[in-house]
PDB file of N, CA and C in Angstrom:
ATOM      1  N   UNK A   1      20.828 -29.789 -15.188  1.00  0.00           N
ATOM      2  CA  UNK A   1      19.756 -28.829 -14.894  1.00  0.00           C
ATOM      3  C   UNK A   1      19.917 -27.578 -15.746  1.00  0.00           C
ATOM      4  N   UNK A   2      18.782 -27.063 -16.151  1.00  0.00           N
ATOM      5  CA  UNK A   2      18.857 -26.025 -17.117  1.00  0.00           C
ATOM      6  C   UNK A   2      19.440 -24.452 -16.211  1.00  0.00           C
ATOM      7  N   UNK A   3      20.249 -23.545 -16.707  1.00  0.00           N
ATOM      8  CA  UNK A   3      20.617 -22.560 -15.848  1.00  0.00           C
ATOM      9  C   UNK A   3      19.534 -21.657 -16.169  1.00  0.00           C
ATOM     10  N   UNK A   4      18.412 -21.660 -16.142  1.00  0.00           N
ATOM     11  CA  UNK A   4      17.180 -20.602 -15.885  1.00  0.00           C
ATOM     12  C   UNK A   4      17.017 -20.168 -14.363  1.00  0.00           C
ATOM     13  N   UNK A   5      17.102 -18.772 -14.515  1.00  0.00           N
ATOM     14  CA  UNK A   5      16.281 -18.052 -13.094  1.00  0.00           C
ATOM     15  C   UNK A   5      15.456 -18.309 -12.917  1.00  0.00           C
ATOM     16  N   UNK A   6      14.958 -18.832 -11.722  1.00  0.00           N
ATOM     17  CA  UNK A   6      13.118 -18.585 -11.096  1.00  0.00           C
ATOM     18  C   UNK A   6      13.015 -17.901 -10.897  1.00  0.00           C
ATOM     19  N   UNK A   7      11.732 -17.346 -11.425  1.00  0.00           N
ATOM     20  CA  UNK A   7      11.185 -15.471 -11.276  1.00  0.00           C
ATOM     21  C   UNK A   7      10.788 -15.789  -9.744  1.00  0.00           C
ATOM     22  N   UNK A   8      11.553 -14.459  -9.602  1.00  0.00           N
ATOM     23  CA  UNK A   8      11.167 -14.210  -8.374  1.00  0.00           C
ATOM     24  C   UNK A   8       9.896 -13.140  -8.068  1.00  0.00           C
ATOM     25  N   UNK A   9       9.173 -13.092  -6.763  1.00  0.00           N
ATOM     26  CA  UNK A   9       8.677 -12.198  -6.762  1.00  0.00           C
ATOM     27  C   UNK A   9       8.713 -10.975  -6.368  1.00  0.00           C
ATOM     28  N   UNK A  10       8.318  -9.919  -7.356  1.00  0.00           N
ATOM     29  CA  UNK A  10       8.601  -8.583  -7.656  1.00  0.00           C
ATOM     30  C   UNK A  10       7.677  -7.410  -6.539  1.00  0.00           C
ATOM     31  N   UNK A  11       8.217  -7.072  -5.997  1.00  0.00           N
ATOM     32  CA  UNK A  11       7.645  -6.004  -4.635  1.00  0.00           C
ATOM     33  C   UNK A  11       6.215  -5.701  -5.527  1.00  0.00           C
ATOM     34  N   UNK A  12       5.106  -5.456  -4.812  1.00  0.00           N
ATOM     35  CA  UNK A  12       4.268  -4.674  -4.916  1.00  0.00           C
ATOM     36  C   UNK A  12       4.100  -3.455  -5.063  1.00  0.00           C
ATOM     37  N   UNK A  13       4.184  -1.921  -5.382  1.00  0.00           N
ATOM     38  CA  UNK A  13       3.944  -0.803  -5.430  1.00  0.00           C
ATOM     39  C   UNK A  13       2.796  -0.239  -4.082  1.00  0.00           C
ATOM     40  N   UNK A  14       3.236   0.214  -3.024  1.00  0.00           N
ATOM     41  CA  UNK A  14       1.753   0.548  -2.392  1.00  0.00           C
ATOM     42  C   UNK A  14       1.083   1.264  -2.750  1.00  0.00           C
ATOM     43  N   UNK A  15      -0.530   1.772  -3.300  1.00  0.00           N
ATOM     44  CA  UNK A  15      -0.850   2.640  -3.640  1.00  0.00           C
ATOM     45  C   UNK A  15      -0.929   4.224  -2.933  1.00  0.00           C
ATOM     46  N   UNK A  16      -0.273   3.551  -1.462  1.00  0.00           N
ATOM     47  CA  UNK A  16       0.041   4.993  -0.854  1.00  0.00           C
ATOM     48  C   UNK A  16       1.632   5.381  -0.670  1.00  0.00           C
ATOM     49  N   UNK A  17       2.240   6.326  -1.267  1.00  0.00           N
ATOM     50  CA  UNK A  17       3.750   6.615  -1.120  1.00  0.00           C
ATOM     51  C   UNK A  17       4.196   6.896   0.147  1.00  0.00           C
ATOM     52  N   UNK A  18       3.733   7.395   1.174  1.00  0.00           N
ATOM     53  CA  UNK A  18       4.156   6.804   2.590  1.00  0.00           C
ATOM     54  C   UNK A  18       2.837   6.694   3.597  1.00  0.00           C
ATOM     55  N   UNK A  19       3.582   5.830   4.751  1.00  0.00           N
ATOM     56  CA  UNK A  19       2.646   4.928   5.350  1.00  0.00           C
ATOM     57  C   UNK A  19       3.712   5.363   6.773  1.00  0.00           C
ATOM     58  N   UNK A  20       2.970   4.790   8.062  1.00  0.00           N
ATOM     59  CA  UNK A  20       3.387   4.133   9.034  1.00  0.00           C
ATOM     60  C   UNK A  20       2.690   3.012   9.572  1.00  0.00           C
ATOM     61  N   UNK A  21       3.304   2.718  11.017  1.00  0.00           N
ATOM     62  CA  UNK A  21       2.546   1.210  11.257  1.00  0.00           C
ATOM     63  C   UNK A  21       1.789   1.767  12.621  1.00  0.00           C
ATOM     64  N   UNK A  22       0.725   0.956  12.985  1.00  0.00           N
ATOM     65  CA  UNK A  22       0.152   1.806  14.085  1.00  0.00           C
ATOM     66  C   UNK A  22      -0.080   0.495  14.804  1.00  0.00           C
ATOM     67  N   UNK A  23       0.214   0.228  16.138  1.00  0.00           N
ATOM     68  CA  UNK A  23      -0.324  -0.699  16.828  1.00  0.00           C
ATOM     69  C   UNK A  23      -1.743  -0.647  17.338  1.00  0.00           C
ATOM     70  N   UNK A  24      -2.628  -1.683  17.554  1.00  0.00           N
ATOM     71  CA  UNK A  24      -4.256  -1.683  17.674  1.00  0.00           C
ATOM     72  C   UNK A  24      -4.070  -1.519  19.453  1.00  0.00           C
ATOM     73  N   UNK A  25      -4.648  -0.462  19.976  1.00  0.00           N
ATOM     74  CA  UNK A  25      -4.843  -0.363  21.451  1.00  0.00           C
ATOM     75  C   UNK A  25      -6.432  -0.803  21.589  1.00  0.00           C
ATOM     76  N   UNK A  26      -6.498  -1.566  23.353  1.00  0.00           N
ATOM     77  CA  UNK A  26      -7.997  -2.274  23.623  1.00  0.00           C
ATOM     78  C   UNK A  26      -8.803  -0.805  23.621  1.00  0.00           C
ATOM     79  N   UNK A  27      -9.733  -1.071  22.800  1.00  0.00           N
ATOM     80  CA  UNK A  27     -10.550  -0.030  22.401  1.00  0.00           C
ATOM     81  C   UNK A  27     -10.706   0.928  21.077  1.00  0.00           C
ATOM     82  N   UNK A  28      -9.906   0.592  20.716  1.00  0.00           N
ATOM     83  CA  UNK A  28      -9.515   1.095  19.287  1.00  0.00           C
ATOM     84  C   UNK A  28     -10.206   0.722  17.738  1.00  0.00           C
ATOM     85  N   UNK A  29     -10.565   1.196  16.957  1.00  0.00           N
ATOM     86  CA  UNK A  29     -11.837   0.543  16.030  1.00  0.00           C
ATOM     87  C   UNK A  29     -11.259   1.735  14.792  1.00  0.00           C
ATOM     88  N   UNK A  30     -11.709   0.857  13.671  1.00  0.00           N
ATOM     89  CA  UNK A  30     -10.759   1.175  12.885  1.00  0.00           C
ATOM     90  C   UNK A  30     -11.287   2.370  12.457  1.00  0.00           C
ATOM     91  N   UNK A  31     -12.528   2.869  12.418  1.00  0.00           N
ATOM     92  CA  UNK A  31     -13.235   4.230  12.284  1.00  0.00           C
ATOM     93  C   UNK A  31     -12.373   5.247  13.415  1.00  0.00           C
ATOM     94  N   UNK A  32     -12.032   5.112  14.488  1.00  0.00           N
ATOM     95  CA  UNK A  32     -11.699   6.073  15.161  1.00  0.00           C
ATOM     96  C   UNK A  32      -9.855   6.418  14.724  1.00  0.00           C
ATOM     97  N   UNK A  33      -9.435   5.234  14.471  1.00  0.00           N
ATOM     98  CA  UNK A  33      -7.891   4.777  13.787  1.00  0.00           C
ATOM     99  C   UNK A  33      -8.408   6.503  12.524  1.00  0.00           C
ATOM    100  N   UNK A  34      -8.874   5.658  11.618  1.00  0.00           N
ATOM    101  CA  UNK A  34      -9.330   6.392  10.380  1.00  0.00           C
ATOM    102  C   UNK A  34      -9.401   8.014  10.850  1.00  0.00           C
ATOM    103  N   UNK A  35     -10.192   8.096  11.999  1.00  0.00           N
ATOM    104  CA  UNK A  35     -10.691   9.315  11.861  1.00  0.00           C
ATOM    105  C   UNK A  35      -9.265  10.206  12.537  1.00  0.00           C
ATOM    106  N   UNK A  36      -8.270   9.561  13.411  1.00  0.00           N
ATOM    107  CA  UNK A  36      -7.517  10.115  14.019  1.00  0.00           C
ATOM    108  C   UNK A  36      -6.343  10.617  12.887  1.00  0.00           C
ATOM    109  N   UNK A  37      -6.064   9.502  11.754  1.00  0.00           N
ATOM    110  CA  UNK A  37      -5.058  10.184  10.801  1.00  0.00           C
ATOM    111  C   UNK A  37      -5.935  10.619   9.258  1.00  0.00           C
ATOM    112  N   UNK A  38      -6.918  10.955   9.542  1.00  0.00           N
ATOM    113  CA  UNK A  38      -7.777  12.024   8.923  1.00  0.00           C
ATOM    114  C   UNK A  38      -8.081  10.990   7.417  1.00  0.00           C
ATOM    115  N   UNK A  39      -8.243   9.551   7.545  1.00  0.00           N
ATOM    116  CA  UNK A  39      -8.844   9.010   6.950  1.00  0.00           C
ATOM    117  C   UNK A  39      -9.970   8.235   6.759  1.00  0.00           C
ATOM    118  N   UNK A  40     -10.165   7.202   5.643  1.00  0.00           N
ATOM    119  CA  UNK A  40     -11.337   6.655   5.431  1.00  0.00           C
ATOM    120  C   UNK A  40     -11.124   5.193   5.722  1.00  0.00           C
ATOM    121  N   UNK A  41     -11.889   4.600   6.648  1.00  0.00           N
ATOM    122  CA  UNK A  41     -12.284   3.440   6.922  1.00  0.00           C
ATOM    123  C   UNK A  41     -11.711   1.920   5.797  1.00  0.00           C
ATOM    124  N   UNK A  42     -11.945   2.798   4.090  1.00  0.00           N
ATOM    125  CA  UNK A  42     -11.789   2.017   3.305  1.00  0.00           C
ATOM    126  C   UNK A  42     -10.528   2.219   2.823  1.00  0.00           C
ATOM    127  N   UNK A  43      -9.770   3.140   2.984  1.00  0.00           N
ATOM    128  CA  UNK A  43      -8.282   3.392   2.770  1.00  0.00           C
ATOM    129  C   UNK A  43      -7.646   2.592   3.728  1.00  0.00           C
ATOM    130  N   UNK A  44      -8.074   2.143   5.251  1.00  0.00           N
ATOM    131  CA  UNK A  44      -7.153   1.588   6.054  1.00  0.00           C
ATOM    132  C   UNK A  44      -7.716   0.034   5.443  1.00  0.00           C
ATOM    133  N   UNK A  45      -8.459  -0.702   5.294  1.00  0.00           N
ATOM    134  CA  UNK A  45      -8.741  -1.645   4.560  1.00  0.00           C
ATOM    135  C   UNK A  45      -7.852  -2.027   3.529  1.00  0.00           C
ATOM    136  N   UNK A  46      -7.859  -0.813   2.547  1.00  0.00           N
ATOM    137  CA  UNK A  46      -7.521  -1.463   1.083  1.00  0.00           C
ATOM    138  C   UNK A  46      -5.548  -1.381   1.844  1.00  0.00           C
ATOM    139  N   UNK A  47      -4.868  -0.616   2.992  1.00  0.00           N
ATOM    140  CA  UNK A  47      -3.839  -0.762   3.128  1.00  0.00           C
ATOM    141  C   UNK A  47      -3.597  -1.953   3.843  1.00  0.00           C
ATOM    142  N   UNK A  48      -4.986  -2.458   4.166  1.00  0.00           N
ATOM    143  CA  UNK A  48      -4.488  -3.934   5.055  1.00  0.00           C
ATOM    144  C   UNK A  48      -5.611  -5.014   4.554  1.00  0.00           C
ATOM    145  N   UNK A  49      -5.268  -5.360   3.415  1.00  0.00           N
ATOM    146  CA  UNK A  49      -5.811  -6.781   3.263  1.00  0.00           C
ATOM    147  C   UNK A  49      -6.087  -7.857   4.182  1.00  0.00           C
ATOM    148  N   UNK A  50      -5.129  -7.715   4.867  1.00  0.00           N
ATOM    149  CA  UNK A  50      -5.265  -9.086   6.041  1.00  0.00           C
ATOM    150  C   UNK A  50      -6.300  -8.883   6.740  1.00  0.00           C
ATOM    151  N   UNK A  51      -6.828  -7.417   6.683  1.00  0.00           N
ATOM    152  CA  UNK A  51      -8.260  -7.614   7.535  1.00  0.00           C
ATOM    153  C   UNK A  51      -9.392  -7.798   6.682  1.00  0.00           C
ATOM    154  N   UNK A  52      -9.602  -8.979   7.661  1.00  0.00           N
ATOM    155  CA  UNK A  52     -10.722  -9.996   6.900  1.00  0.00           C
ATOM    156  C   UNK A  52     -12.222  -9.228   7.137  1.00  0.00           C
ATOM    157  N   UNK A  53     -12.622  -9.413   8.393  1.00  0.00           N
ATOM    158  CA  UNK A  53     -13.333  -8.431   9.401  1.00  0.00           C
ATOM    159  C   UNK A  53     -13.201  -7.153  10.009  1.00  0.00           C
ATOM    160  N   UNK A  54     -13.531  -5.430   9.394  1.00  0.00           N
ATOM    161  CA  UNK A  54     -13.328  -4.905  10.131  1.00  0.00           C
ATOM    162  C   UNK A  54     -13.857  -4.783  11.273  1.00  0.00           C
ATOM    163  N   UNK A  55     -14.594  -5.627  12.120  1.00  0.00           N
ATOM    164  CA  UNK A  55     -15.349  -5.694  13.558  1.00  0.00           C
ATOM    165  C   UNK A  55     -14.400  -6.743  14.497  1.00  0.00           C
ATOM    166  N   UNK A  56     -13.324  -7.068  14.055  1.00  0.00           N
ATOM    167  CA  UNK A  56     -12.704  -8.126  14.373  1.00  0.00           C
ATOM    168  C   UNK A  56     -11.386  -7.902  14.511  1.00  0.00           C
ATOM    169  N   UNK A  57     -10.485  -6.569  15.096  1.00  0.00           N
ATOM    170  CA  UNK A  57      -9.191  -6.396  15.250  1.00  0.00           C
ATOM    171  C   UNK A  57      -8.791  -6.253  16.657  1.00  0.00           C
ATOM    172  N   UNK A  58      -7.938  -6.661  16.803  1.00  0.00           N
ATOM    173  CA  UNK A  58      -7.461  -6.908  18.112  1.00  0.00           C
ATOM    174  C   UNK A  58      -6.815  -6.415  19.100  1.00  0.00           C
ATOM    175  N   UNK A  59      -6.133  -5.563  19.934  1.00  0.00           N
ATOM    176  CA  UNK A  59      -5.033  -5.226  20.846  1.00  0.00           C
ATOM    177  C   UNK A  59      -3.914  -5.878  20.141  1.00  0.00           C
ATOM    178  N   UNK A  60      -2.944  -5.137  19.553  1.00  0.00           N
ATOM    179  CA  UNK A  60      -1.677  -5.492  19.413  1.00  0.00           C
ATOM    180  C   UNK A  60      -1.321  -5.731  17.932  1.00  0.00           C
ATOM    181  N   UNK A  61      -2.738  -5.727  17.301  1.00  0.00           N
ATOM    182  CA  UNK A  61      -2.542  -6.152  15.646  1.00  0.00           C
ATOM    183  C   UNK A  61      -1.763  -4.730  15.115  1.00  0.00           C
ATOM    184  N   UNK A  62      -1.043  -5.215  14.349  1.00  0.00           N
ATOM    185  CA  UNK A  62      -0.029  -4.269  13.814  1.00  0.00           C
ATOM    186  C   UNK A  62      -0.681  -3.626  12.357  1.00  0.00           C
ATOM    187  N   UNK A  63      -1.356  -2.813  12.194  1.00  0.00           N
ATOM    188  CA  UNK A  63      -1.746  -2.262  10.493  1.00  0.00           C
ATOM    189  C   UNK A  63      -0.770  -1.438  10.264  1.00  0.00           C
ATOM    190  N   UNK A  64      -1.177  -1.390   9.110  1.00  0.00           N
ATOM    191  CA  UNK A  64       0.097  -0.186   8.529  1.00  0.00           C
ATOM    192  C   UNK A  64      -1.286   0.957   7.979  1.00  0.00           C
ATOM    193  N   UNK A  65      -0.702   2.552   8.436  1.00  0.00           N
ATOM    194  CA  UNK A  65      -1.744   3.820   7.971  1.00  0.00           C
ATOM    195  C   UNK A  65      -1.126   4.533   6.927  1.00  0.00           C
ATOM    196  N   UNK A  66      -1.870   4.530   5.406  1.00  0.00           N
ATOM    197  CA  UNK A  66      -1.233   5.256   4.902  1.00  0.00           C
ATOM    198  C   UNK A  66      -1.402   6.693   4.917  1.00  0.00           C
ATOM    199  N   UNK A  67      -0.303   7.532   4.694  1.00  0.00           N
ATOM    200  CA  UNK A  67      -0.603   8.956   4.741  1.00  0.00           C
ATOM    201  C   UNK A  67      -1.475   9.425   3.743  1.00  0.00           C
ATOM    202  N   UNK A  68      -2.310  10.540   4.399  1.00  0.00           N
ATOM    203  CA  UNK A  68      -3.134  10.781   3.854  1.00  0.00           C
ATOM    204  C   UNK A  68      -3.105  12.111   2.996  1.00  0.00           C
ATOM    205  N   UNK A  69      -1.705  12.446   2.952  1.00  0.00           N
ATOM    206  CA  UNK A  69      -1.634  13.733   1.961  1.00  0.00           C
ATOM    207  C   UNK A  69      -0.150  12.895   1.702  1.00  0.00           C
ATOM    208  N   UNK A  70       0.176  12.931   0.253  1.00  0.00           N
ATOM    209  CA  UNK A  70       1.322  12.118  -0.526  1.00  0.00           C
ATOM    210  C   UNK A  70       2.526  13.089  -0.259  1.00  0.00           C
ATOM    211  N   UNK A  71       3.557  12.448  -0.638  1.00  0.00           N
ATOM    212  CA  UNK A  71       4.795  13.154  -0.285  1.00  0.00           C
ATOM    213  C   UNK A  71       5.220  14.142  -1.508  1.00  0.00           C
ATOM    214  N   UNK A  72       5.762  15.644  -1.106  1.00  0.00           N
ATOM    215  CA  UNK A  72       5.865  16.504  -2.563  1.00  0.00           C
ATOM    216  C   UNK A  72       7.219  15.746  -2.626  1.00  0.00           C
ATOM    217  N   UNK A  73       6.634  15.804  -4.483  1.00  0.00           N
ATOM    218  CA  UNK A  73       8.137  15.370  -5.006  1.00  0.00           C
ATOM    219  C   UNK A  73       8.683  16.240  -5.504  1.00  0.00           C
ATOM    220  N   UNK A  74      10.039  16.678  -5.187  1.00  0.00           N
ATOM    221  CA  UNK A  74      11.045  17.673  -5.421  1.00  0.00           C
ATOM    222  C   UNK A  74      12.140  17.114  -6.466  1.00  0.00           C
ATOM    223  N   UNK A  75      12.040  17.761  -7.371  1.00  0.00           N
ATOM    224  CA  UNK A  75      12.948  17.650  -8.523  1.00  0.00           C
ATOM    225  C   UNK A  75      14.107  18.484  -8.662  1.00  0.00           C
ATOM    226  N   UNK A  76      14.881  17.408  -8.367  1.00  0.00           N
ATOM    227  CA  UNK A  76      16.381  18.666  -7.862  1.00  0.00           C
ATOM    228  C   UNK A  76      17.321  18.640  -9.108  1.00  0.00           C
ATOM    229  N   UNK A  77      16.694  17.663 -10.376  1.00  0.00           N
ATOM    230  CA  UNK A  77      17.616  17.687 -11.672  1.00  0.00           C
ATOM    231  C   UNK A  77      17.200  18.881 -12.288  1.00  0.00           C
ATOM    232  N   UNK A  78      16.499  19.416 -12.356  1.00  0.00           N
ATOM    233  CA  UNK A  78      15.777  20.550 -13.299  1.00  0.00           C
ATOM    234  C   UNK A  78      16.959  21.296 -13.345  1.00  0.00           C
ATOM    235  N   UNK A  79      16.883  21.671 -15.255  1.00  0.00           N
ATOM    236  CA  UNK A  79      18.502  22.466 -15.618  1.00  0.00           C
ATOM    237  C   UNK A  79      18.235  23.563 -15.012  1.00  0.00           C
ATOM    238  N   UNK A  80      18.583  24.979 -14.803  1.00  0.00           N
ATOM    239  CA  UNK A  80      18.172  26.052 -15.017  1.00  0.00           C
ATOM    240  C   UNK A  80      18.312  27.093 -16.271  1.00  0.00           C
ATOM    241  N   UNK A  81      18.009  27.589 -16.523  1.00  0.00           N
ATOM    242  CA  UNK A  81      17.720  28.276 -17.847  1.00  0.00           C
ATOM    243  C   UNK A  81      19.064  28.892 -17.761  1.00  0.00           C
ATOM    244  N   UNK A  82      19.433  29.213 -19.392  1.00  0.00           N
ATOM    245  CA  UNK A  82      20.873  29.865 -19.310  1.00  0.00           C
ATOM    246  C   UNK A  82      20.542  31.170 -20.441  1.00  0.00           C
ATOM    247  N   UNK A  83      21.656  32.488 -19.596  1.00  0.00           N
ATOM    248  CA  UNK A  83      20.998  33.485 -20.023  1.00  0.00           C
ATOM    249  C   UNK A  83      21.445  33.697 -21.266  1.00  0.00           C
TER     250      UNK A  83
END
């Protein structure tokens, strides 16, 4: 047998840098989801592919919300100037 690696597959990038997971409570619709962590209907979508139907989520379905303001990135290498 030839000693070649099978590519494996390589993580995805999320297009949101942090997220949490929100469980679906009976009554819950993804506009009110949206509107509670101050997003858009189509942001919780594009973070959950698996929903096929947004008229169609359930009690207990697990989405993931991405945050809706990105995380500051702090750059702690920066030299400081020398006098």
């Amino acid at each position: 047998p030839s000693g070649g690696a099978s590519a494996a597959p390589s993580p995805v990038a999320s297009p949101f840098p942090t997220q949490v997971t929100y469980t679906i409570a009976k009554g819950d619709t993804l506009a009110r989801i949206a509107k509670k962590y101050n997003l858009t209907v189509e942001q919780l979508l594009a973070a959950n592919p698996q929903i096929k139907d947004p008229n169609k989520i359930a009690a207990g379905d697990v989405i993931i919300v991405p945050s809706s303001s990105p995380s500051p990135i702090v750059d702690a290498g920066s030299p400081s100037p020398s006098p």
